[in-house]
Protein backbone atom coordinates (compact mmCIF):
# COMPACT_ATOMS: atom_id res chain seq x y z
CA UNK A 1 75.18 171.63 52.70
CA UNK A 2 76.06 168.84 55.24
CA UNK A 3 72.58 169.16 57.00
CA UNK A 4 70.93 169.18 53.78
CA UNK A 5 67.91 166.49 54.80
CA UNK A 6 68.21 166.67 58.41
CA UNK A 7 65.47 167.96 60.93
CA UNK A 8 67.23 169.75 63.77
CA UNK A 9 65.50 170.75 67.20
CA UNK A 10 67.52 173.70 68.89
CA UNK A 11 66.70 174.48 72.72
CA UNK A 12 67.61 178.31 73.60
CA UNK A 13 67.48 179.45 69.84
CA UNK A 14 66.19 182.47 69.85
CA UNK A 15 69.35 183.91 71.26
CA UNK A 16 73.04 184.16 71.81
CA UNK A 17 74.62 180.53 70.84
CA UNK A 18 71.08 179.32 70.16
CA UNK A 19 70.22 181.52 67.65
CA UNK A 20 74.18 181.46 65.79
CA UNK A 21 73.77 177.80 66.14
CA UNK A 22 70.11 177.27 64.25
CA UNK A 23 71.35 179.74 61.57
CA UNK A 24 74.58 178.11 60.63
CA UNK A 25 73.22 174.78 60.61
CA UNK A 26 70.01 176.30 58.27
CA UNK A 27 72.72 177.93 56.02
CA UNK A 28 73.85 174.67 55.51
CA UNK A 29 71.00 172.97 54.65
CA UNK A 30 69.20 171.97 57.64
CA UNK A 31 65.71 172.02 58.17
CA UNK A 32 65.75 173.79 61.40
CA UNK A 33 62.92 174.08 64.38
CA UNK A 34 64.31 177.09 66.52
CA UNK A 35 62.66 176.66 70.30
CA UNK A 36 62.85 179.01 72.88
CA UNK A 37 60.68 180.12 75.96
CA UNK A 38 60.68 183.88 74.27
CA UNK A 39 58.06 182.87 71.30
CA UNK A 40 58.75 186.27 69.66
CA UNK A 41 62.60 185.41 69.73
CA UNK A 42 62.16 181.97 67.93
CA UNK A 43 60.23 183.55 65.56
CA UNK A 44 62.22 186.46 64.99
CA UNK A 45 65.14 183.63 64.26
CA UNK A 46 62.42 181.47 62.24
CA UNK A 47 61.44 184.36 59.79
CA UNK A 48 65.65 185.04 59.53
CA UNK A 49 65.77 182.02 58.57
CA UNK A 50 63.38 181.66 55.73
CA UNK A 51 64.17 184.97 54.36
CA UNK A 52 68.03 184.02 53.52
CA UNK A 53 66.14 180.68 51.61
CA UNK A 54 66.31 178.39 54.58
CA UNK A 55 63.98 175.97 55.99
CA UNK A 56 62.65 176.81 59.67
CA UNK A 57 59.86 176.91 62.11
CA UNK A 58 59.11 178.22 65.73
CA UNK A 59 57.88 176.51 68.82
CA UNK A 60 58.15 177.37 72.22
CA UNK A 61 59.54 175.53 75.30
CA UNK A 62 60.15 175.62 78.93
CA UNK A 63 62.87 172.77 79.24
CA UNK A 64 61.71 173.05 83.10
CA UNK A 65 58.66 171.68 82.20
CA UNK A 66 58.42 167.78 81.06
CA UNK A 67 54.76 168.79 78.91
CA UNK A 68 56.71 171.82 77.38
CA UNK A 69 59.19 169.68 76.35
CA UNK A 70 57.53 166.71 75.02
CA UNK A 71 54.89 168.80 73.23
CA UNK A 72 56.96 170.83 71.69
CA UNK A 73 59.68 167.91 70.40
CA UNK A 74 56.86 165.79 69.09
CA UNK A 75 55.24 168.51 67.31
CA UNK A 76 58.62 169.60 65.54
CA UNK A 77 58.77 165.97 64.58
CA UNK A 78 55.41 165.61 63.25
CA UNK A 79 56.10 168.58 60.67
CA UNK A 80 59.09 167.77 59.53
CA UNK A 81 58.22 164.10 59.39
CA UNK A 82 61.38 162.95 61.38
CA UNK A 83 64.50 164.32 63.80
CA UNK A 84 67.76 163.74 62.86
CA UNK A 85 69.61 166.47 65.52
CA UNK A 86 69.06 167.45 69.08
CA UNK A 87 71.26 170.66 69.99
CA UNK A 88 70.48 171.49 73.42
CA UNK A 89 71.95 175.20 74.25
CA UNK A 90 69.05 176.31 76.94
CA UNK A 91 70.11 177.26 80.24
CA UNK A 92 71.45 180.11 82.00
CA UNK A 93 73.11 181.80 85.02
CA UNK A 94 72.58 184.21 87.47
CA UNK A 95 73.73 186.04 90.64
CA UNK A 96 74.17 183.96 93.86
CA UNK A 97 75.49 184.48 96.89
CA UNK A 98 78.54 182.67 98.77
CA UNK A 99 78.39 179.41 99.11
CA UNK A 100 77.12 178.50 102.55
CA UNK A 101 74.51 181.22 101.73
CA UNK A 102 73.01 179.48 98.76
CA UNK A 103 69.29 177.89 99.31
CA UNK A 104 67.74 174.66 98.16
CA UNK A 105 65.83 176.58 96.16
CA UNK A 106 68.38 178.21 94.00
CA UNK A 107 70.31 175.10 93.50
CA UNK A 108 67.59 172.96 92.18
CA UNK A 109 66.48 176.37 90.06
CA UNK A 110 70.28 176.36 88.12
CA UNK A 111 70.52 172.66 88.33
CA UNK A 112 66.89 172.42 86.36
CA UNK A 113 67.42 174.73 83.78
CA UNK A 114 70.86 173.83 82.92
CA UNK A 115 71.02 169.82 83.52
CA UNK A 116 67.54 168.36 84.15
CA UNK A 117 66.41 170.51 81.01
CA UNK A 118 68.68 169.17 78.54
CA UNK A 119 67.83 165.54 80.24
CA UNK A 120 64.30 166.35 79.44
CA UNK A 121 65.15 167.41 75.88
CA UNK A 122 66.98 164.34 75.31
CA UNK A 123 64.07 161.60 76.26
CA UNK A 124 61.67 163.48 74.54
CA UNK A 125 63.75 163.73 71.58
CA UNK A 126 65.08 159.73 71.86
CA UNK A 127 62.41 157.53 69.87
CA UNK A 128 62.64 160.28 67.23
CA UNK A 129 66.33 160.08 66.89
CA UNK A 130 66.36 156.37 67.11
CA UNK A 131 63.82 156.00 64.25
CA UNK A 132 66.09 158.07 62.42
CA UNK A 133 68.77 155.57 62.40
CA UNK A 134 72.46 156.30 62.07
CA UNK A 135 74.14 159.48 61.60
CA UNK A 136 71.37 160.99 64.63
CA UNK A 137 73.25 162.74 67.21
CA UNK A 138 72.84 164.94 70.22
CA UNK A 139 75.02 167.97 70.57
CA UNK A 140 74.81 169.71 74.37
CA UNK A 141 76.34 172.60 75.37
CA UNK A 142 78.18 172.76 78.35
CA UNK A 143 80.44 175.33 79.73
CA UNK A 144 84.68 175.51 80.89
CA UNK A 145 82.70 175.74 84.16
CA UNK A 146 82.23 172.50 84.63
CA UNK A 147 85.94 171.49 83.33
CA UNK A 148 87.62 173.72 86.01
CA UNK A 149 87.15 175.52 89.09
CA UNK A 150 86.07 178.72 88.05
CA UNK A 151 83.02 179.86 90.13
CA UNK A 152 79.08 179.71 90.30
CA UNK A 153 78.69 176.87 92.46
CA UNK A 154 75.29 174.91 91.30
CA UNK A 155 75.68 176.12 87.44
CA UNK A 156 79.25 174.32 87.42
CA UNK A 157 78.16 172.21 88.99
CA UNK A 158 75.06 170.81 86.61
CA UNK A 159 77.31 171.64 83.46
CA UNK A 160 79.95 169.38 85.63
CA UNK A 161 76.72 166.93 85.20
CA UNK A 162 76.59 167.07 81.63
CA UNK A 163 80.17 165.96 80.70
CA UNK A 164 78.93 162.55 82.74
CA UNK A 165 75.46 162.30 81.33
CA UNK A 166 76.70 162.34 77.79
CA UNK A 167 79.18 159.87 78.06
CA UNK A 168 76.66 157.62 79.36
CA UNK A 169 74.29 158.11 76.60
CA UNK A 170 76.57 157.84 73.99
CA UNK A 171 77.71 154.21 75.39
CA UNK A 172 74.54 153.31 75.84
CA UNK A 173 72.89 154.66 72.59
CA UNK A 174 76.21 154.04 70.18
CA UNK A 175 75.13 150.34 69.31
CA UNK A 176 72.39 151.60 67.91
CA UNK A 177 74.22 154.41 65.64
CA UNK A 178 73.06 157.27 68.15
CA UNK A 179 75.68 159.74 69.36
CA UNK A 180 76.52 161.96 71.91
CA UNK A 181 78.86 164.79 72.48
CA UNK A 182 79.06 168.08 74.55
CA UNK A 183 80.50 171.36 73.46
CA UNK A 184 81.94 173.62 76.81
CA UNK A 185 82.27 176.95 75.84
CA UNK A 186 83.68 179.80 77.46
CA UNK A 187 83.29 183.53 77.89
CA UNK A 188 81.05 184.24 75.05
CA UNK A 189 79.80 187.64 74.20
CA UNK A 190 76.06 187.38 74.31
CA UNK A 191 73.39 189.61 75.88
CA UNK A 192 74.47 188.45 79.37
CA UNK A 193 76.54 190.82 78.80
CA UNK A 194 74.68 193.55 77.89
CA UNK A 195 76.40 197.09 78.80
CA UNK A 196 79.39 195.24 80.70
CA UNK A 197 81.94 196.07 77.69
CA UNK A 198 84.68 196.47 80.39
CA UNK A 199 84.09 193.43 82.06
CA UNK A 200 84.61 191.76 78.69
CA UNK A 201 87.98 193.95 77.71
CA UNK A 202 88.94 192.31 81.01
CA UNK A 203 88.13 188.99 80.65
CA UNK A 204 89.51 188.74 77.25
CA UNK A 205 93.02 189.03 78.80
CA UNK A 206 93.16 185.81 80.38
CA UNK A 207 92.57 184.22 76.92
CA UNK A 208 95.57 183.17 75.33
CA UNK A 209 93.86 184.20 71.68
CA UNK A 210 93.47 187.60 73.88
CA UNK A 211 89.64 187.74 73.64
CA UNK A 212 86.40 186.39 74.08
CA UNK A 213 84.41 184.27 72.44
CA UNK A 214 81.27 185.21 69.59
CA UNK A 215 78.22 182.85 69.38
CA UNK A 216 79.49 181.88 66.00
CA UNK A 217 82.62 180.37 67.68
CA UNK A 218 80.21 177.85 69.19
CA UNK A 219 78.18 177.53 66.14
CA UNK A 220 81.03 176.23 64.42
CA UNK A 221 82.11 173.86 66.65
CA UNK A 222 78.77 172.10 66.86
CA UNK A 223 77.86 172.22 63.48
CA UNK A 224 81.26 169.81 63.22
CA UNK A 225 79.86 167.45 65.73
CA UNK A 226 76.70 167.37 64.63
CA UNK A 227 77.74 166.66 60.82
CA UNK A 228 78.68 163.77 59.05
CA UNK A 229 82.38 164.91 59.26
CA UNK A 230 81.91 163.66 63.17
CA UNK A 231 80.47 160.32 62.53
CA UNK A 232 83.06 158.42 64.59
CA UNK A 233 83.23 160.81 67.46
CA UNK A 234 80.91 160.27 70.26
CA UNK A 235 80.81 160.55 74.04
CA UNK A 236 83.53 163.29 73.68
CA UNK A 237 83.72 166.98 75.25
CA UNK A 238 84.95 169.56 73.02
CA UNK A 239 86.35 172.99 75.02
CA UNK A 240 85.64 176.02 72.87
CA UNK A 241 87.57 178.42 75.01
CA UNK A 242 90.11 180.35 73.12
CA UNK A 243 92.83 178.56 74.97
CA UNK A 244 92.00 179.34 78.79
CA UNK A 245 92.11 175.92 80.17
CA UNK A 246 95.79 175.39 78.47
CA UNK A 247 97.06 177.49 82.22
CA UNK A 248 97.29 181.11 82.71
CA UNK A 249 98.30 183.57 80.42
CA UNK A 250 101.93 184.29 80.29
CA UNK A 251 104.10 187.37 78.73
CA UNK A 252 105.53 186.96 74.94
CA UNK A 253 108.85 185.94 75.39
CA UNK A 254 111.04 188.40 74.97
């Protein structure tokens, strides 16, 4: 029960690591509110919630839109009476084409859902996590994107822009018993990919654990950062990648 006490505000939680993420940190005690643009998928992961004995409510947010935001953050705050935990999993990619191809208009699209939105989410959520004192934290999620050349130009690019951001903030904000840290998954089997089993059997073999990851792989992670078991850890980026980033995969030796 380490979130026993705590109000936690997840972006993205009605599905894939959004959703794993607001129920583990519910199972553990946490009084969760589970935001997401789909308002029947939040509540869907709301009623979930309550029904295994947790504590949980719905709201619904565009992160790229500043009212959406702060409305929703301040009105998790006022029912809960306080914020202890910002986990900020919104965002999202999508088809592009090559690079000198790629308008102004798609790369501020990717760079506002996945890095402006989280910035959003985070000065909304600030004075609330300040009042809470120490042991508040913010927990983004990132992606091995933005650790390594992989592809998707503008989406590696803002979760490139996270790793920075967060460091920042938890510099600037660690005086004050505030901290900061950034989860960067990779290939995680969520509804993205939806009827692409193949794709998946493929990508699992460049993963040294030989296979992808599961929404509850995340979960885990930043349920550690966000818990009292991370107190002194802050401005830090934890991979969650089954091993990919360690080089390519190579043949047992014989």
């Amino acid at each position: 029960m380490r979130f026993e006490r705590r109000a936690i505000y997840v972006t993205g939680g009605g599905h894939g690591i959004g959703r794993a993420t607001c129920l583990r940190l519910a199972k553990e005690g946490g009084a969760v509110a589970v935001s997401d643009i789909d308002e029947a998928a939040a509540r869907q992961v709301a009623d979930d919630i309550a029904a295994n004995g947790g504590t949980a409510i719905a709201t619904t947010c565009d992160v790229t839109r500043r009212d959406s935001v702060d409305a929703s953050i301040a009105a998790a705050a006022a029912h809960f009476g306080r914020l202890d935990i910002l986990v900020a999993t919104a965002g999202g990619d999508w088809s592009e084409p090559v690079f000198d191809q790629i308008s102004d208009e798609l790369w501020e699209q990717k760079l506002d859902v996945n890095l402006t939105g989280t910035f959003r989410c985070i000065r909304a959520a600030l004075p609330h996590l300040l009042a809470a004192g120490p042991g508040s934290n913010v927990v983004g999620i990132g992606s091995v994107n933005g650790n390594a050349a992989i592809g998707g130009y503008p989406y590696s690019a803002a979760k490139a822009g996270l790793e920075i951001l967060i460091k920042n903030l938890a510099l600037r904000y660690g005086p004050r018993g505030l901290r900061f840290n950034l989860v960067t998954p990779g290939t995680i089997r969520t509804r993205a990919w939806d009827g692409r089993e193949r794709d998946l059997e493929r990508f699992a073999r460049l993963y040294p654990l030989g296979r992808v990851g599961e929404p509850a792989d995340i979960a885990a992670a930043v349920a550690f950062l966000a818990s009292a078991d991370a107190a002194w850890i802050t401005g830090i980026t934890l991979p969650v990648e089954g091993g990919l980033l360690a080089g390519p995969v190579r043949p047992p030796d014989a």
